[in-house]
C-alpha atoms as a PDB file:
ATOM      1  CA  UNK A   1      23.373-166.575 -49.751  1.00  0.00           C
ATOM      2  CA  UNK A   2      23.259-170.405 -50.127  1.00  0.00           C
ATOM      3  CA  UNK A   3      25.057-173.433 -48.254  1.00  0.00           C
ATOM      4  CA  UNK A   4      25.777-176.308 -50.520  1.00  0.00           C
ATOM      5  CA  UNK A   5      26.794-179.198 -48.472  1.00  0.00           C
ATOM      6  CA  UNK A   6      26.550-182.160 -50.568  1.00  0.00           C
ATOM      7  CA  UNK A   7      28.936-185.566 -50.940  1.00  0.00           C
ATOM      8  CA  UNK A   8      31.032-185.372 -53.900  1.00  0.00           C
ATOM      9  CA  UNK A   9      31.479-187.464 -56.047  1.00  0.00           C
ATOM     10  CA  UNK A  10      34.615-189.385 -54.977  1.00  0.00           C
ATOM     11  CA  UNK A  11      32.204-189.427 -51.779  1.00  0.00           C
ATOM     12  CA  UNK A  12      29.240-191.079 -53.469  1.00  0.00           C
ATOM     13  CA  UNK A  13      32.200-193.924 -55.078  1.00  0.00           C
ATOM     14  CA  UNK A  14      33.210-194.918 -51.857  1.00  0.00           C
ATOM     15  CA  UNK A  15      29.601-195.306 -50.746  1.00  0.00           C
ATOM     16  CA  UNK A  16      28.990-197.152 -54.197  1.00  0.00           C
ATOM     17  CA  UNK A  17      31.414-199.657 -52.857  1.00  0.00           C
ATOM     18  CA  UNK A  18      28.911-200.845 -49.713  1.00  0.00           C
ATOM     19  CA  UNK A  19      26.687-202.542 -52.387  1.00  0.00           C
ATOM     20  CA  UNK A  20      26.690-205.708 -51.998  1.00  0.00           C
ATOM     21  CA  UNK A  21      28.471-205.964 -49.417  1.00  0.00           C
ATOM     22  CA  UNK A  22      27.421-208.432 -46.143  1.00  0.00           C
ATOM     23  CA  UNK A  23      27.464-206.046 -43.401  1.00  0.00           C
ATOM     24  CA  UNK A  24      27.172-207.840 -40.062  1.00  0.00           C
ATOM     25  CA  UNK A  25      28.383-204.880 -37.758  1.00  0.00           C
ATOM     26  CA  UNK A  26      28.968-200.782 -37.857  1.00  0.00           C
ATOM     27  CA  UNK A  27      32.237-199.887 -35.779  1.00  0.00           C
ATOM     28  CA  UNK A  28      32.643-197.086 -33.619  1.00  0.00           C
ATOM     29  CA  UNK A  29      34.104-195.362 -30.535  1.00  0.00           C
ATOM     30  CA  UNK A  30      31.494-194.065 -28.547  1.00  0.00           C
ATOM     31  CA  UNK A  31      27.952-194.914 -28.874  1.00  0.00           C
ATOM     32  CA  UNK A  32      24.862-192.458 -27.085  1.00  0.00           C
ATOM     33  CA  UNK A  33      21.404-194.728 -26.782  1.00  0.00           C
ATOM     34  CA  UNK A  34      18.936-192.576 -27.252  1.00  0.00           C
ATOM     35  CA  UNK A  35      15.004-193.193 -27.951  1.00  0.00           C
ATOM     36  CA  UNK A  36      14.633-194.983 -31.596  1.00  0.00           C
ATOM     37  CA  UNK A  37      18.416-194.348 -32.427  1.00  0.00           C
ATOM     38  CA  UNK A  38      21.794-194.448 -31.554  1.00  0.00           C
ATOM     39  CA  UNK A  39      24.388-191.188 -31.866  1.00  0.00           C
ATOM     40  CA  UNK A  40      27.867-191.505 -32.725  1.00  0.00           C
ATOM     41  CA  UNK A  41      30.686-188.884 -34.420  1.00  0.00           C
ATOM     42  CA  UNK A  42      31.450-191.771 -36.683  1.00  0.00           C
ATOM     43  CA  UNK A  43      30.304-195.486 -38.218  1.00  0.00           C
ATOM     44  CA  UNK A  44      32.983-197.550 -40.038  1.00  0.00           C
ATOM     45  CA  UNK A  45      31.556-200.254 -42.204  1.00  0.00           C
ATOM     46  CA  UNK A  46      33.622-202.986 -42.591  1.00  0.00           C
ATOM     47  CA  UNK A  47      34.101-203.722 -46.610  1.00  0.00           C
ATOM     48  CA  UNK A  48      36.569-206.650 -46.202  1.00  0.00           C
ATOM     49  CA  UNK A  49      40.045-206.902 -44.740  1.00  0.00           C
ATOM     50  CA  UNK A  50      41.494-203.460 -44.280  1.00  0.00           C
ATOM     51  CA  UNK A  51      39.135-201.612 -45.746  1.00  0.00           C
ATOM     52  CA  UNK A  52      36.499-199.188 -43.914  1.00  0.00           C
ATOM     53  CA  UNK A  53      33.487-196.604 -45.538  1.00  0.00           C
ATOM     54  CA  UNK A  54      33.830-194.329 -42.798  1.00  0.00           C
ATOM     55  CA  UNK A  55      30.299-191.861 -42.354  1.00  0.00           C
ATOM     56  CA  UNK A  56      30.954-189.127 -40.588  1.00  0.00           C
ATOM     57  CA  UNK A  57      28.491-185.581 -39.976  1.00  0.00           C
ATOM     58  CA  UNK A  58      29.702-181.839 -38.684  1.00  0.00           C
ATOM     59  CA  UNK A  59      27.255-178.985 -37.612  1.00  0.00           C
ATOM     60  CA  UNK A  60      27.512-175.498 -39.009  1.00  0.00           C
ATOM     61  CA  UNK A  61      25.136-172.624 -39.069  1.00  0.00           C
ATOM     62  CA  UNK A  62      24.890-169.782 -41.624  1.00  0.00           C
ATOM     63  CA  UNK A  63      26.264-166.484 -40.295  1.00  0.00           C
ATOM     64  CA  UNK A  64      23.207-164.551 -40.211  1.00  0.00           C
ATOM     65  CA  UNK A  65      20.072-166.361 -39.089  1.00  0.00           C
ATOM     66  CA  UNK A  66      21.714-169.281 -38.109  1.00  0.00           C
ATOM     67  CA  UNK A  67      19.900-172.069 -40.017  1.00  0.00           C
ATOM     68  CA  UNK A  68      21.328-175.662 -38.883  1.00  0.00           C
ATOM     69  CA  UNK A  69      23.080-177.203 -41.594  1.00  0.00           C
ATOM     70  CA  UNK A  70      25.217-180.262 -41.585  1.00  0.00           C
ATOM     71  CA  UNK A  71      28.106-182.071 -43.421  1.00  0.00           C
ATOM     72  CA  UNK A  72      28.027-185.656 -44.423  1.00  0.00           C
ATOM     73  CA  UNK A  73      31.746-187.344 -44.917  1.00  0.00           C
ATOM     74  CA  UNK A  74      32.155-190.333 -46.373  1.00  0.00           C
ATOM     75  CA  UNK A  75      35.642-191.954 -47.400  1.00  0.00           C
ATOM     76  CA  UNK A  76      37.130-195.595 -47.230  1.00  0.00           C
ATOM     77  CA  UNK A  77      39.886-196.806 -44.928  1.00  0.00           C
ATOM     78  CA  UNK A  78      42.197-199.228 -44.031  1.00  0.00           C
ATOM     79  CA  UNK A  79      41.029-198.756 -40.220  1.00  0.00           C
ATOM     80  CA  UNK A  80      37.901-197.524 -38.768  1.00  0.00           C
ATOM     81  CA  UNK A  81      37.909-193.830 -37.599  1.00  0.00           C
ATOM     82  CA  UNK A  82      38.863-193.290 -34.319  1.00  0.00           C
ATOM     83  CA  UNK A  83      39.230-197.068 -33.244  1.00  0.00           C
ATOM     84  CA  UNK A  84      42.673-198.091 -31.668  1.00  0.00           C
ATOM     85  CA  UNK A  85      45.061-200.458 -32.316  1.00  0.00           C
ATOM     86  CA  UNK A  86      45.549-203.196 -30.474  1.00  0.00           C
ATOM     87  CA  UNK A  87      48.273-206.357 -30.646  1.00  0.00           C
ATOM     88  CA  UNK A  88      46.745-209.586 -29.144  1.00  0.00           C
ATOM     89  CA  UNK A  89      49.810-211.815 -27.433  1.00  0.00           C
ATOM     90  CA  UNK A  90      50.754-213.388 -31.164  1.00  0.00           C
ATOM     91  CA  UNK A  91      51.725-210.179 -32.008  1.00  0.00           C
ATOM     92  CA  UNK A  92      48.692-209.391 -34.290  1.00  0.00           C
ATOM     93  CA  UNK A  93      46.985-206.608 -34.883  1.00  0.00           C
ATOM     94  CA  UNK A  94      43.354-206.278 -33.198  1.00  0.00           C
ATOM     95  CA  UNK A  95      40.653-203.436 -33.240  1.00  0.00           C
ATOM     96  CA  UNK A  96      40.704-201.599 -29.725  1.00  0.00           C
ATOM     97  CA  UNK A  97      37.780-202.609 -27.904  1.00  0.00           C
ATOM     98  CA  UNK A  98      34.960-200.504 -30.763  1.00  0.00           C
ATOM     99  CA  UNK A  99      31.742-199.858 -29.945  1.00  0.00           C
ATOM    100  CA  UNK A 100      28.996-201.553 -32.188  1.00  0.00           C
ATOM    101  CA  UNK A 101      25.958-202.017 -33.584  1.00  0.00           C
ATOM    102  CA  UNK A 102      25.508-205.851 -34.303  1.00  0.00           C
ATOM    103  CA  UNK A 103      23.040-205.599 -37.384  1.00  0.00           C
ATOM    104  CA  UNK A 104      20.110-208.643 -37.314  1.00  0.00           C
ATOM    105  CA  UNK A 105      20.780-210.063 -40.715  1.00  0.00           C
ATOM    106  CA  UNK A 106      24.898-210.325 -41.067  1.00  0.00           C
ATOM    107  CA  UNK A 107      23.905-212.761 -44.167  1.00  0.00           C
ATOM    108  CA  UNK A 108      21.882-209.947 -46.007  1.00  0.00           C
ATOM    109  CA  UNK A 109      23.432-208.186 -48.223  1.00  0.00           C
ATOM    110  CA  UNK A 110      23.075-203.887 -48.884  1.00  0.00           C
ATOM    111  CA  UNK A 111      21.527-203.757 -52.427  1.00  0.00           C
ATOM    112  CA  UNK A 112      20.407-200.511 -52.542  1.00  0.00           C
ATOM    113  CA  UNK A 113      22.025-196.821 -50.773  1.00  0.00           C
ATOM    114  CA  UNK A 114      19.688-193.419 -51.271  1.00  0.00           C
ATOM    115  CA  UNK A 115      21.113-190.167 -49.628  1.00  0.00           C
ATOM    116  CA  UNK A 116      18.576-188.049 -48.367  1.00  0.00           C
ATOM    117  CA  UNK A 117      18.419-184.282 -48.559  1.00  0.00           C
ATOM    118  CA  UNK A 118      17.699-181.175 -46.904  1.00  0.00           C
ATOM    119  CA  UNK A 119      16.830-177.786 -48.028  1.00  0.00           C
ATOM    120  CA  UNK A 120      16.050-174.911 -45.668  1.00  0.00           C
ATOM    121  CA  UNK A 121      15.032-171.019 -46.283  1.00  0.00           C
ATOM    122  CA  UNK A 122      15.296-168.545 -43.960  1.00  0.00           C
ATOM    123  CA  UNK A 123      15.581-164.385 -44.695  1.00  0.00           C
ATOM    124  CA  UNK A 124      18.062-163.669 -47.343  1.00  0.00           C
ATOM    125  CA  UNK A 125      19.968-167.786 -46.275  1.00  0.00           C
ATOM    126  CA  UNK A 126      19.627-170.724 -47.714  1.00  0.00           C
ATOM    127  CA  UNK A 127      20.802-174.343 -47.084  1.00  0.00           C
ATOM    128  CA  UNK A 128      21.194-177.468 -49.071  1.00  0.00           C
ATOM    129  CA  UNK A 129      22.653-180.552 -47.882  1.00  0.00           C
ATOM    130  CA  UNK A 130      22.955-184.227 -47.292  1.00  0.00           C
ATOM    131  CA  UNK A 131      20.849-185.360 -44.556  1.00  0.00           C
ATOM    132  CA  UNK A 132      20.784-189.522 -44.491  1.00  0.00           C
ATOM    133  CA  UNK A 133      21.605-192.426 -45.943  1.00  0.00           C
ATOM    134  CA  UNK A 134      19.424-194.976 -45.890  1.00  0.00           C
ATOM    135  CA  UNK A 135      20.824-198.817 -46.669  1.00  0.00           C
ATOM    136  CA  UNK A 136      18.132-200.914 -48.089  1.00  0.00           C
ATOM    137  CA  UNK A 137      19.371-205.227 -47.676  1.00  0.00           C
ATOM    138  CA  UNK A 138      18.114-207.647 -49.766  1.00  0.00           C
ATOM    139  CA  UNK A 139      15.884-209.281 -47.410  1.00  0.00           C
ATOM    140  CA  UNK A 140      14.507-205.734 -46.830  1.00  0.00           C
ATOM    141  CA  UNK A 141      15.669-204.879 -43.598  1.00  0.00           C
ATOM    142  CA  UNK A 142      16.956-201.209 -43.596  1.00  0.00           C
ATOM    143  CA  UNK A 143      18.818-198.985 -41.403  1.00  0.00           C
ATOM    144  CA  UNK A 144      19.867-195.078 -42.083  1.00  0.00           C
ATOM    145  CA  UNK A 145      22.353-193.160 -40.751  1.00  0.00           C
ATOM    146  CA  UNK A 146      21.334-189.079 -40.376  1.00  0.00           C
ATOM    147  CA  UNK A 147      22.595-186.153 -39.294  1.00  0.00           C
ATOM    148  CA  UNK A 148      22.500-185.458 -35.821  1.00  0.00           C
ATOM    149  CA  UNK A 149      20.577-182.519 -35.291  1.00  0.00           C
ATOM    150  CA  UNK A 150      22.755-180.905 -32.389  1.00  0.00           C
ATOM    151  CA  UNK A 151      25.852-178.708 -32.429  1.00  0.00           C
ATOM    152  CA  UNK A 152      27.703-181.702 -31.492  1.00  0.00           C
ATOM    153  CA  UNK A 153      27.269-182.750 -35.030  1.00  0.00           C
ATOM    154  CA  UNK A 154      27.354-186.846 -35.647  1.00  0.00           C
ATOM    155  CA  UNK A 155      25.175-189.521 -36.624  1.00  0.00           C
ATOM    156  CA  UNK A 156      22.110-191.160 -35.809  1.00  0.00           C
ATOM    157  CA  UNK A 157      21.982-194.830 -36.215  1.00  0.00           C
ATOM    158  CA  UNK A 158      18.250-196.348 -36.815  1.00  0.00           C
ATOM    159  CA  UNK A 159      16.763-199.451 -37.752  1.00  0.00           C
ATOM    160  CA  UNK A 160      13.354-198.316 -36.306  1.00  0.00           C
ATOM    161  CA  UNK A 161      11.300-199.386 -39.497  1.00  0.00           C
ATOM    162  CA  UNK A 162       8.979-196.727 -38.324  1.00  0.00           C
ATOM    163  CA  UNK A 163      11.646-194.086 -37.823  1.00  0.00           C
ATOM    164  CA  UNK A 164      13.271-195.179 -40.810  1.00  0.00           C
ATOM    165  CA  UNK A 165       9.983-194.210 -43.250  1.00  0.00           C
ATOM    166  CA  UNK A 166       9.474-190.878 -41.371  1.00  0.00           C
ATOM    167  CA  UNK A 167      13.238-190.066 -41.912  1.00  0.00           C
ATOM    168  CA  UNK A 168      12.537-191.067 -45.728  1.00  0.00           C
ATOM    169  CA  UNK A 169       9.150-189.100 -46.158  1.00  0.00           C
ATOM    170  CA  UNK A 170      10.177-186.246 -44.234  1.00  0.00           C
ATOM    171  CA  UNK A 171      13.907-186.055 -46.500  1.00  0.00           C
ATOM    172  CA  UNK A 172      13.433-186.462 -50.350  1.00  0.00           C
ATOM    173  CA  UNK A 173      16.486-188.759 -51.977  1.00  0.00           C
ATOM    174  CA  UNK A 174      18.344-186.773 -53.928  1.00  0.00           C
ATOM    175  CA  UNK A 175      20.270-189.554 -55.116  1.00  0.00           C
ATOM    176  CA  UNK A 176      20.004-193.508 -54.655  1.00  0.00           C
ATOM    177  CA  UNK A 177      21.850-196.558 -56.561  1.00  0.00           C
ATOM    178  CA  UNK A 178      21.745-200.164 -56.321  1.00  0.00           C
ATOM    179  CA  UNK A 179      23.326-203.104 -56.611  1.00  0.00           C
ATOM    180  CA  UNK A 180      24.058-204.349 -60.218  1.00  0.00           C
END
């Protein structure tokens, strides 16, 4: 049997829409600093004003010989995921107090996206999924985002150049696109 856990393609449009995009911060609740990366269940990329590309990544396991696979989500929004809202003393309303990840170049913008994959045998099971995303700027700084590999599911966040190419030689691209 074989686990297909790929983004769709209304998925891979709303990651389309990053390109180009200045991108000086990644929004989310709870942040886990870890060596080289950063976990989170979530990252909301801000797009403009009320709109979000919220990246989000579940753990599963096949039934029999419980090969790791994992679920990359990606959608837009008018709010981040899991960030409150907040109204300042004018009455506006604020983001909640987010956790984030203040990216070096703000100015730079994403030209290119590639979304990694993974594909795993084991006895008569199979998986095939989405492993990372890997945002290339124009400038050439990159970051990814990957799946977490722990039943909690999530993300990793890493700029790490050296993380970054090990992520990208270990996890062919399945698919990439860039900026027109």
């Amino acid at each position: 049997m074989e686990y297909i856990q790929l983004l769709s393609e209304a998925e891979l449009q709303s990651l389309r829409r990053v390109l180009g995009r200045r991108v000086p911060v990644l929004y989310t609740r709870t942040v886990d600093v870890q060596r080289r990366v950063v976990v989170a269940p979530d990252f909301s990329i801000p797009l403009g004003e009320n709109e979000y590309c919220v990246i989000e990544s579940d753990w599963n396991d096949t039934p029999n010989e419980y090969l790791d696979y994992h679920s990359i989500h990606v959608e837009l929004r008018d709010w981040p995921q899991r960030i409150a809202r907040v109204r300042d003393d004018e009455g506006r309303i604020m983001l909640g107090d987010p956790s984030t990840i203040h990216l070096p170049t703000p100015t730079s913008a994403i030209v290119s996206v590639a979304v990694h994959e993974s594909r795993q045998a084991l006895g008569s099971e199979k998986v095939h999924y989405d492993h990372a995303l890997v945002f290339t700027c124009v400038d050439g700084y990159r970051f990814s985002l990957a799946a977490h590999q722990s039943i909690r599911g999530g993300l990793e966040f890493s700029d790490d150049s050296r993380s970054v190419e090990d992520l990208a030689r270990e996890y062919p691209v399945r698919i990439s696109f860039e900026h027109a």
